[in-house]
Every structure is written in structure tokens, then in C-alpha cells.
Protein backbone atom coordinates (compact mmCIF):
# COMPACT_ATOMS: atom_id res chain seq x y z
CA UNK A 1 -234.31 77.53 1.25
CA UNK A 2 -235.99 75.35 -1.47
CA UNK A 3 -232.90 73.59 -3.29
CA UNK A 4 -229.05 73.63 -3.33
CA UNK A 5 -226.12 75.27 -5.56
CA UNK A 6 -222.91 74.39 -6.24
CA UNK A 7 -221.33 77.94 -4.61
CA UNK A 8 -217.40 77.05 -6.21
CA UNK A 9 -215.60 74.35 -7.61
CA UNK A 10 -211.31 73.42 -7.50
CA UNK A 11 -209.18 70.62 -9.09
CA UNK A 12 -206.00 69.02 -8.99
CA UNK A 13 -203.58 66.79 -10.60
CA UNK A 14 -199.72 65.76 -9.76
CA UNK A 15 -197.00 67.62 -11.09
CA UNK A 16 -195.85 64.42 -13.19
CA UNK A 17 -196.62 64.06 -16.89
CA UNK A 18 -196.84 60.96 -18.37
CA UNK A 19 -196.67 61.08 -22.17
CA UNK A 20 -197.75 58.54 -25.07
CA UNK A 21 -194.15 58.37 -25.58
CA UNK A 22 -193.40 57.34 -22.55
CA UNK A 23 -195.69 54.80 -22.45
CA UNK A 24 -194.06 53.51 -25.62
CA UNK A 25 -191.32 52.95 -23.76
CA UNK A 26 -193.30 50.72 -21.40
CA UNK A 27 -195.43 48.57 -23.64
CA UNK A 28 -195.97 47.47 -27.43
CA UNK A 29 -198.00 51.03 -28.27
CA UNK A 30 -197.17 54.39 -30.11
CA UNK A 31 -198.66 58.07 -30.13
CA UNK A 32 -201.29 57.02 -33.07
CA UNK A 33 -202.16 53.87 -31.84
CA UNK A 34 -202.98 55.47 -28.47
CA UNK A 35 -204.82 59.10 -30.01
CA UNK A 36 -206.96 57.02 -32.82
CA UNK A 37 -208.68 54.64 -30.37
CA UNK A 38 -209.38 56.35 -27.27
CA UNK A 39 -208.31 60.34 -27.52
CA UNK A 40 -205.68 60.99 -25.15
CA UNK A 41 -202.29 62.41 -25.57
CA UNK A 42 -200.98 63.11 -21.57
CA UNK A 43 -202.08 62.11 -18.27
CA UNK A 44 -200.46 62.98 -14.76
CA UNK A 45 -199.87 60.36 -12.47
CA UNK A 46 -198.89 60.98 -8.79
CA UNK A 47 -196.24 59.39 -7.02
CA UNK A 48 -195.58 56.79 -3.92
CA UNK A 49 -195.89 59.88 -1.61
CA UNK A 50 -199.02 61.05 -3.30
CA UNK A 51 -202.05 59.25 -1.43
CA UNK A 52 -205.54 59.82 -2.73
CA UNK A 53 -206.24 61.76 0.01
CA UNK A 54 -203.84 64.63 -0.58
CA UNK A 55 -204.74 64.68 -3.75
CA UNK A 56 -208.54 65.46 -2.64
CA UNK A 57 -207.54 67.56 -0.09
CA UNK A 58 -205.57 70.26 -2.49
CA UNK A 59 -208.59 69.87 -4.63
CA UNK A 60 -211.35 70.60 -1.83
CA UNK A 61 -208.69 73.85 -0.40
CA UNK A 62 -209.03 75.63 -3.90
CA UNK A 63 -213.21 74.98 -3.93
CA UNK A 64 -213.27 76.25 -0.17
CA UNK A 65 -210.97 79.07 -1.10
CA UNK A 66 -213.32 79.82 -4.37
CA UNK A 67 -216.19 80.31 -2.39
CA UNK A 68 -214.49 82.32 0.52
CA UNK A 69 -215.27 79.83 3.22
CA UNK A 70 -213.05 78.35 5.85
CA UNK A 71 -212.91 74.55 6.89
CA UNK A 72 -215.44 74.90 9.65
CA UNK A 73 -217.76 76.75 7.69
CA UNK A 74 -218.52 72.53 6.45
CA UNK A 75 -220.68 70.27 8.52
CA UNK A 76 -220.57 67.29 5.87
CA UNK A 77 -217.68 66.03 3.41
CA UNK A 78 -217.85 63.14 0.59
CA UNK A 79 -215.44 62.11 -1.22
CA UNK A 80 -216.23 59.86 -3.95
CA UNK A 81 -213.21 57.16 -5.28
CA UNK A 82 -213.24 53.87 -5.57
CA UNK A 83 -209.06 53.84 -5.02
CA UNK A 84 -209.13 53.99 -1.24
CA UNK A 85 -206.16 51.66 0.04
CA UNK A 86 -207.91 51.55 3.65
CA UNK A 87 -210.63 50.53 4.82
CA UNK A 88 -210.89 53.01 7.78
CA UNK A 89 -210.29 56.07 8.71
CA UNK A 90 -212.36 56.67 5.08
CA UNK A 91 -211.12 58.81 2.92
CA UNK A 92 -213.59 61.50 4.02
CA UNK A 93 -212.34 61.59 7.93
CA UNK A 94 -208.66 61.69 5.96
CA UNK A 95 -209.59 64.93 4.02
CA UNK A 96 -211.55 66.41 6.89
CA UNK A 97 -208.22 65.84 9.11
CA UNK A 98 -205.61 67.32 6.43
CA UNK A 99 -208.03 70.56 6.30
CA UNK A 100 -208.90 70.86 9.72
CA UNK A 101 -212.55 71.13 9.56
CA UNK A 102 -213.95 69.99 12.71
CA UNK A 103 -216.92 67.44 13.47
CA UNK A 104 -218.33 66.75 9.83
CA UNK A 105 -220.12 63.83 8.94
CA UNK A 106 -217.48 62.06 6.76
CA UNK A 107 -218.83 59.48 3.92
CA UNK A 108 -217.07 57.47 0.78
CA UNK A 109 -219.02 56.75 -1.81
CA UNK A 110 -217.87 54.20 -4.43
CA UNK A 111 -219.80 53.96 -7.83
CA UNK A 112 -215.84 54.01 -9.36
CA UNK A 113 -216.30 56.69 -12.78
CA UNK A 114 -220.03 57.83 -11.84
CA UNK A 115 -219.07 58.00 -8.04
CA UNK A 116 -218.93 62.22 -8.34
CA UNK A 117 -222.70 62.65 -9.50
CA UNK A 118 -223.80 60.27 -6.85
CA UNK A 119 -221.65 62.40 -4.14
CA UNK A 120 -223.42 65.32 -5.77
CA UNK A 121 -226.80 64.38 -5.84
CA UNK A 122 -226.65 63.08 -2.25
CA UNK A 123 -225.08 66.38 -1.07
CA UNK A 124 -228.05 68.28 -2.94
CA UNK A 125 -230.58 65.55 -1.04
CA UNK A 126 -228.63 65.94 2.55
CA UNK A 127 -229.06 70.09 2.07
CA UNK A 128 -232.45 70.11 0.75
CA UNK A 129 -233.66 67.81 3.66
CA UNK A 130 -231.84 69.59 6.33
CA UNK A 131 -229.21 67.40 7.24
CA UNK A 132 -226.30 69.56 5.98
CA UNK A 133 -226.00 72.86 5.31
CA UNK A 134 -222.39 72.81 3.25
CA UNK A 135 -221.15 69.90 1.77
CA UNK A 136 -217.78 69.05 0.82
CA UNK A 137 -218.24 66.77 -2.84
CA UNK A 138 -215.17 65.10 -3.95
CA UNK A 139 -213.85 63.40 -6.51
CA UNK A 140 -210.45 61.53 -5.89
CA UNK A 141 -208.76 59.00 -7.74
CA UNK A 142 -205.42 57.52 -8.14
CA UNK A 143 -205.77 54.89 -10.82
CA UNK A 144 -202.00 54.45 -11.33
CA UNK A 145 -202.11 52.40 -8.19
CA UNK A 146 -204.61 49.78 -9.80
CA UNK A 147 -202.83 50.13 -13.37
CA UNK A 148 -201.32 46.88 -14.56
CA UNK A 149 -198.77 48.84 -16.28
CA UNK A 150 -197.75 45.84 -18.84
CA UNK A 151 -201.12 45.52 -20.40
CA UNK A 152 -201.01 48.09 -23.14
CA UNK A 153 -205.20 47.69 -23.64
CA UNK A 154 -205.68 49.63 -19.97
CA UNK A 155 -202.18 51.81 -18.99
CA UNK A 156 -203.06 53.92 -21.84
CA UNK A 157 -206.00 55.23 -20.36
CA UNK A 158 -205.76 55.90 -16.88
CA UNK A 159 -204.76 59.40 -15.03
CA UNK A 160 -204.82 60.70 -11.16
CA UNK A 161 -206.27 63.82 -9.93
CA UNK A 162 -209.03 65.27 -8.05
CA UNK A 163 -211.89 67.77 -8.05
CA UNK A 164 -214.23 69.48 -5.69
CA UNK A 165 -217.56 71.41 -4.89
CA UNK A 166 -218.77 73.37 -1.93
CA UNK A 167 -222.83 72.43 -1.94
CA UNK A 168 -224.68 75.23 -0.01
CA UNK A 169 -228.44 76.13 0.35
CA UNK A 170 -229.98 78.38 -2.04
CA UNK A 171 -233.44 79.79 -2.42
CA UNK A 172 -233.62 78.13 -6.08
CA UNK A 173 -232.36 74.87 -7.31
CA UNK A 174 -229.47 75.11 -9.14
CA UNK A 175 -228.70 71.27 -8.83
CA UNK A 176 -231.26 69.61 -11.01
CA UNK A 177 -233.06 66.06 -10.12
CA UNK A 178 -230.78 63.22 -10.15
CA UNK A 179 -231.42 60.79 -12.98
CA UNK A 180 -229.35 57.27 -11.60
CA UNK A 181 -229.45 53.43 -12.08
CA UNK A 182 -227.22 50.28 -13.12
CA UNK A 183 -226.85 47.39 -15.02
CA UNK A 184 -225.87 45.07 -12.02
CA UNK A 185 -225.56 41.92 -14.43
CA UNK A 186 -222.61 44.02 -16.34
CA UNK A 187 -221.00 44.46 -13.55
CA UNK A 188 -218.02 42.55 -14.96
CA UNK A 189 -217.75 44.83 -17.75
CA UNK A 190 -215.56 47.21 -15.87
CA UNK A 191 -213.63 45.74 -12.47
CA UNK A 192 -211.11 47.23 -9.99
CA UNK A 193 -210.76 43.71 -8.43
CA UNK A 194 -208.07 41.27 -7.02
CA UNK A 195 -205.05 40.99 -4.99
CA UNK A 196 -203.36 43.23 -5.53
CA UNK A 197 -206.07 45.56 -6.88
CA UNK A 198 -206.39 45.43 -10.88
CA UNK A 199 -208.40 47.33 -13.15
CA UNK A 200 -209.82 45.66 -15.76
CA UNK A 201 -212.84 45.73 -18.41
CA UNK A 202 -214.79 44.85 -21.08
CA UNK A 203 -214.31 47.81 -23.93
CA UNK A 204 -216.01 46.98 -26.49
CA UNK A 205 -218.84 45.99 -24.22
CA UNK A 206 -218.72 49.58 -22.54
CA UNK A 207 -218.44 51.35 -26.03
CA UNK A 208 -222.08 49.93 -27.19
CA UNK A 209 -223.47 50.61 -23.78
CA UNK A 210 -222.77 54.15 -23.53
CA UNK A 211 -223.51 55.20 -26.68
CA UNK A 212 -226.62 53.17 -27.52
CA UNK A 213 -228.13 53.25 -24.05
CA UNK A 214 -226.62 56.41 -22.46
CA UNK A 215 -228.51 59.30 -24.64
CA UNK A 216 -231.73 58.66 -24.30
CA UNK A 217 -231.17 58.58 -20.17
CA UNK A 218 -229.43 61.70 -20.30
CA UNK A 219 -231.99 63.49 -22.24
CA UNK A 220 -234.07 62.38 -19.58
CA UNK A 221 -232.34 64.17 -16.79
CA UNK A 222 -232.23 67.29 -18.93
CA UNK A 223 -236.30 66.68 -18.86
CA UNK A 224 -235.95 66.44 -15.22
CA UNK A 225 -234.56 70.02 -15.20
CA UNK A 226 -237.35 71.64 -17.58
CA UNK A 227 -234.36 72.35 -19.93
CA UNK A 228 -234.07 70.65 -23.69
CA UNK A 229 -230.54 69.66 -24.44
CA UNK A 230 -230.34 72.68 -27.20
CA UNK A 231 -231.05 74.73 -23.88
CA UNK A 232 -227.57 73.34 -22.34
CA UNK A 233 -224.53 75.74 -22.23
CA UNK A 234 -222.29 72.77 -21.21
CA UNK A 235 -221.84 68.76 -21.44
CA UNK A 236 -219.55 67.50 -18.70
CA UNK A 237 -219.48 63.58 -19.47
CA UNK A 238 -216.91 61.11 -17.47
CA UNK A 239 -214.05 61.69 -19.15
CA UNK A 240 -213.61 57.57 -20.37
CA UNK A 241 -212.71 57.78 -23.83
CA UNK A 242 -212.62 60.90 -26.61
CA UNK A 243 -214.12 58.05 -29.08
CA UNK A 244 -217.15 57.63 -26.30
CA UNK A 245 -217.28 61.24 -25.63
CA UNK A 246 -218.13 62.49 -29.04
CA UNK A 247 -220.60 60.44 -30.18
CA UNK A 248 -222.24 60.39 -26.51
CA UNK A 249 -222.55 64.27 -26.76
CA UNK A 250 -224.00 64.12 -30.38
CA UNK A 251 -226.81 61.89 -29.76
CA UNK A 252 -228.01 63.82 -26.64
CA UNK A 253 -228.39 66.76 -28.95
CA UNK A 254 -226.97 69.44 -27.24
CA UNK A 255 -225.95 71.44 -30.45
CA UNK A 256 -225.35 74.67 -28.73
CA UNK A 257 -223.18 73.07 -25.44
CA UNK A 258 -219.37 73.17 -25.19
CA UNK A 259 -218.75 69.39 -24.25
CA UNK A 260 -215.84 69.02 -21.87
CA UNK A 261 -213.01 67.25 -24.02
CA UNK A 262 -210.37 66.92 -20.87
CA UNK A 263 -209.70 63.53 -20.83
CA UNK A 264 -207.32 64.08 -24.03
CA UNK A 265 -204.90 65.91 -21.83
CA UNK A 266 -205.82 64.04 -18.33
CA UNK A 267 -206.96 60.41 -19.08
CA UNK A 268 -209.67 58.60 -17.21
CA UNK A 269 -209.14 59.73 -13.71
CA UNK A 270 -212.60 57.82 -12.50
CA UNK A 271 -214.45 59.94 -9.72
CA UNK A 272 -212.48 62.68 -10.72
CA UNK A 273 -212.98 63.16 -14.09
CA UNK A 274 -216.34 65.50 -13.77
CA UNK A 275 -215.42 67.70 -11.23
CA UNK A 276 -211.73 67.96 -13.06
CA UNK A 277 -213.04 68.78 -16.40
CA UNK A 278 -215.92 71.26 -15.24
CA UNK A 279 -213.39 72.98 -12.65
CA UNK A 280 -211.29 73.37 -15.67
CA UNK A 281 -214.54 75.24 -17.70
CA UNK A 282 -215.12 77.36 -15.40
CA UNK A 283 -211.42 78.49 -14.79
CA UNK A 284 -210.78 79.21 -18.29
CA UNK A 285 -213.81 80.95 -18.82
CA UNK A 286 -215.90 78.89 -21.23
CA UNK A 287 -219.05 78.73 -19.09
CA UNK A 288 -220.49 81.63 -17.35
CA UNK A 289 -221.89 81.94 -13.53
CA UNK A 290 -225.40 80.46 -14.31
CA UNK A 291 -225.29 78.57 -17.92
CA UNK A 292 -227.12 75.09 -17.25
CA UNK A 293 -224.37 72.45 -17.32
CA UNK A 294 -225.11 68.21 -17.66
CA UNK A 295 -222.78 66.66 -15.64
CA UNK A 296 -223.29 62.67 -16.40
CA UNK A 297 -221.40 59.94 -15.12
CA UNK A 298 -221.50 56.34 -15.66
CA UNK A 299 -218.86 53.34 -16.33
CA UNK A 300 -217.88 50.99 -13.33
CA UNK A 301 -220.90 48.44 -12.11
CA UNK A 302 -222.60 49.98 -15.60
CA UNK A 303 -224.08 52.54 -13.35
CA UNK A 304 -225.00 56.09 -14.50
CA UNK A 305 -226.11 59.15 -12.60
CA UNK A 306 -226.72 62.60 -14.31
CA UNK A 307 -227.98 66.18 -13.53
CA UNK A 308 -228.10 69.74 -14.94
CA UNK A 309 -226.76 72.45 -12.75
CA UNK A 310 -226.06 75.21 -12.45
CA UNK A 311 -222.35 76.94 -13.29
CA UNK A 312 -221.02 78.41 -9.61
């Protein structure tokens, strides 16, 4: 085996819907004010009984069930969130428990909204080196729980949910290089930080940095691939803002590519927001087994990590 696929993919989100309109009722904000500026009309938001952990564990049952594997057919699981209430058992051990699959290596990884495409690109490394041979990637946040749900400039954007891939072995890459970095000085720019936990950040400062800095690194990992961005079936960016989105997917130049547009009906859900929004592609039908896909995530500690791959 010379590389690693991504064999199926799952998602979920709570049953609760939480409208503009509701959050009118919560802070000084309406429908327009909340659409024109960042995009997004719903986003569901899980309750008190709803830890992060069932939420990636209902996501990583409908990838394993995709792919027609059972829980010990996995030997590693990472879950990427940056949410986790605990510091141990990790969120990983948690998911492995609530779906029985027995002896995996279990890591978190925390790079917050790009945390899924490190997970990724770490299962693809893990596989390709021999250390795995199917990996459990997850993406699992509950950002209600860090949600100052008074300040009007961050409750609007934030959603809950999950999504998964089953990494296996295959005798051709269909995970692409990993293109990654960070601005560590911005680091304040975006913050889950504080007691109790708050998120916080810097919009405007985020806004210029993705879309002045952002295209020209993703192009790059479509270079990495041997694959223009014309080439690309698919752009799956985080899911941070429909205003960031748009102009993001313009200047990479991937004319021909639907670009995942999720976060108007889901919010930012963090490490979730890839796997969501792709898992939602592919179960609708608008990408095909095999169409080159971007997947690039970036926000929290200014870090990015991208990669084309393959659709499952």
C-alpha cells in the first residue's frame, strides 16, 4: 500500500434548532443584521445532556456503518475539538468506549476550526508509515458551551455537531500532501480562553487574514496534489463565515468546484465544520466517488492546514 483513502464519511448535529429569531429574542440583533454580515440563518445547538462525545460518537457510527466496518475493525481514533470539558479520559478513549472498539490508540488534537485537517493528515501519515491501518478522524464540537450568549458579536455564529472519516490503506493516494502552518503571534485573534471557558476574537483581524493570506496557501496544496484548482470538483473550507467563504473560494480559482456553503444552515461548529459540510456533499449527491475535493481549515491560533482528496 503506497497512500491512504478516506473509505466513508458520517455527520451529526442535535435535534434543536436555533433560529435568528430566536436569537433576537436573546440579544440586540435581527434576521438581516445576522444574514448580511456573516451568512447564517439556523444553527443546532445540543443540550446539557449532549456531551461532545456523543455527539462524535453518532457521527463516527454512521462513517463506520458507510464503509461496512465494525468497531474493531479500528486500531486508531482522533477526534479533533478544542471543546473537551476534561482533561482525561480524552475525548478519543470517550468515543472509543461509547462504540466499543477495543485497544485503539486514542488521541485529541486541538488546532480549534483547522483541528479536522490536522486529524486527517496525521491519520493519512500514521497509515502510510505503518502505524495504523484504520483510523477513526473526528471532528466534534460543542461551541454553545463556550458561547457568551449576551454578546451579540459571537452567539450569532456558533453551532454544535460532529463529523467523521474511516482512513484505510489504499494502493493510491487519495489523501493529498498536507499543506499546514500558523501565525503564533495572532494567536489572540481568535481565543477559547478563561474561567469559565469563553470564545472570543478578533473579526476583522480574521477577515483580512483569510482572504488576503489564505489563497495563495491553498493553491499551494492543490500544487501539492498535481491538480490546478480549475481541476477541483469540490471546495470544503471551515465553515467560519459565508462573507469569508465566498471570496476565499473565488481567489483560489476553482471555477468549476461546488464550494460547500453549510455554515448558512449550521454555523461555525469549529472541528466539525469540514467533515459536516463534506459528509453533507456526498449524501446529497453533489460530488461523485472520486472527484478531487480541497478540504482547508484554518481560524483558531491563525493556523491553517489543507489537502485535496479524494471523494469516498
Amino acid at each position: 500500500m503506497n497512500g491512504s483513502r478516506i473509505a466513508a464519511v458520517g455527520h451529526y448535529q442535535p435535534a434543536k434548532v436555533l433560529t435568528n429569531e430566536d436569537l433576537a429574542g436573546l440579544v440586540d440583533t435581527s434576521d438581516e443584521w445576522i444574514t448580511s454580515r456573516v451568512g447564517i440563518r439556523t444553527r443546532h445547538v445540543a443540550g446539557p445532556d449532549e456531551p461532545v462525545d456523543e455527539l462524535a460518537a453518532h457521527a463516527a457510527a454512521k462513517a463506520l456503518a458507510a464503509a461496512g466496518l465494525a468497531p474493531d475493525d479500528i486500531d486508531l481514533v482522533l477526534v479533533a475539538t478544542s471543546t473537551a470539558v476534561d482533561r482525561s479520559p480524552n475525548m478519543a478513549a470517550r468515543v472509543a468506549a461509547r462504540l466499543g472498539i477495543p485497544s485503539p490508540a486514542v488521541m485529541d488534537i486541538n488546532v480549534v476550526c483547522a483541528g479536522f485537517t490536522h486529524a486527517l493528515a496525521t491519520a493519512d501519515h500514521a497509515v502510510r508509515a505503518g502505524g495504523a491501518t484504520r483510523v477513526l478522524v473526528i471532528g466534534a464540537d460543542k461551541m454553545s458551551d463556550v458561547t457568551d450568549w449576551t454578546d451579540r458579536t459571537t452567539c450569532v455564529l456558533v453551532g454544535d455537531g460532529a463529523g467523521a472519516a474511516v482512513v484505510e490503506a489504499a494502493d493510491e493516494a487519495g489523501i493529498g500532501p498536507v499543506l499546514w502552518g500558523s501565525v503564533p503571534e495572532m494567536g489572540h485573534a481568535v481565543r477559547i480562553e478563561g474561567t469559565p471557558s469563553r470564545f472570543a476574537q478578533e473579526g476583522q483581524s480574521v477577515y483580512r487574514w483569510a482572504t488576503t493570506r489564505l489563497p495563495r496557501i491553498a493553491r499551494q496544496a492543490c500544487e501539492r496534489a498535481g491538480l490546478a484548482p480549475e481541476d477541483l470538483a469540490a471546495v470544503v473550507l471551515h465553515q467560519a463565515n459565508l462573507r469569508i467563504i465566498e471570496p476565499l473560494a473565488e481567489k483560489i480559482g476553482a471555477v468549476n468546484a461546488v464550494v460547500a456553503r453549510d455554515v448558512t444552515e449550521s454555523g461555525n461548529t469549529s472541528a466539525a465544520s469540514i467533515p459536516l459540510a463534506l459528509s453533507k456533499l456526498v449524501e446529497r449527491g453533489a460530488i461523485s466517488t472520486g472527484d478531487p475535493v480541497l478540504l482547508f481549515g484554518f481560524g483558531g491560533n491563525l493556523s491553517y492546514a489543507g489537502q485535496v482528496v479524494r471523494c469516498p
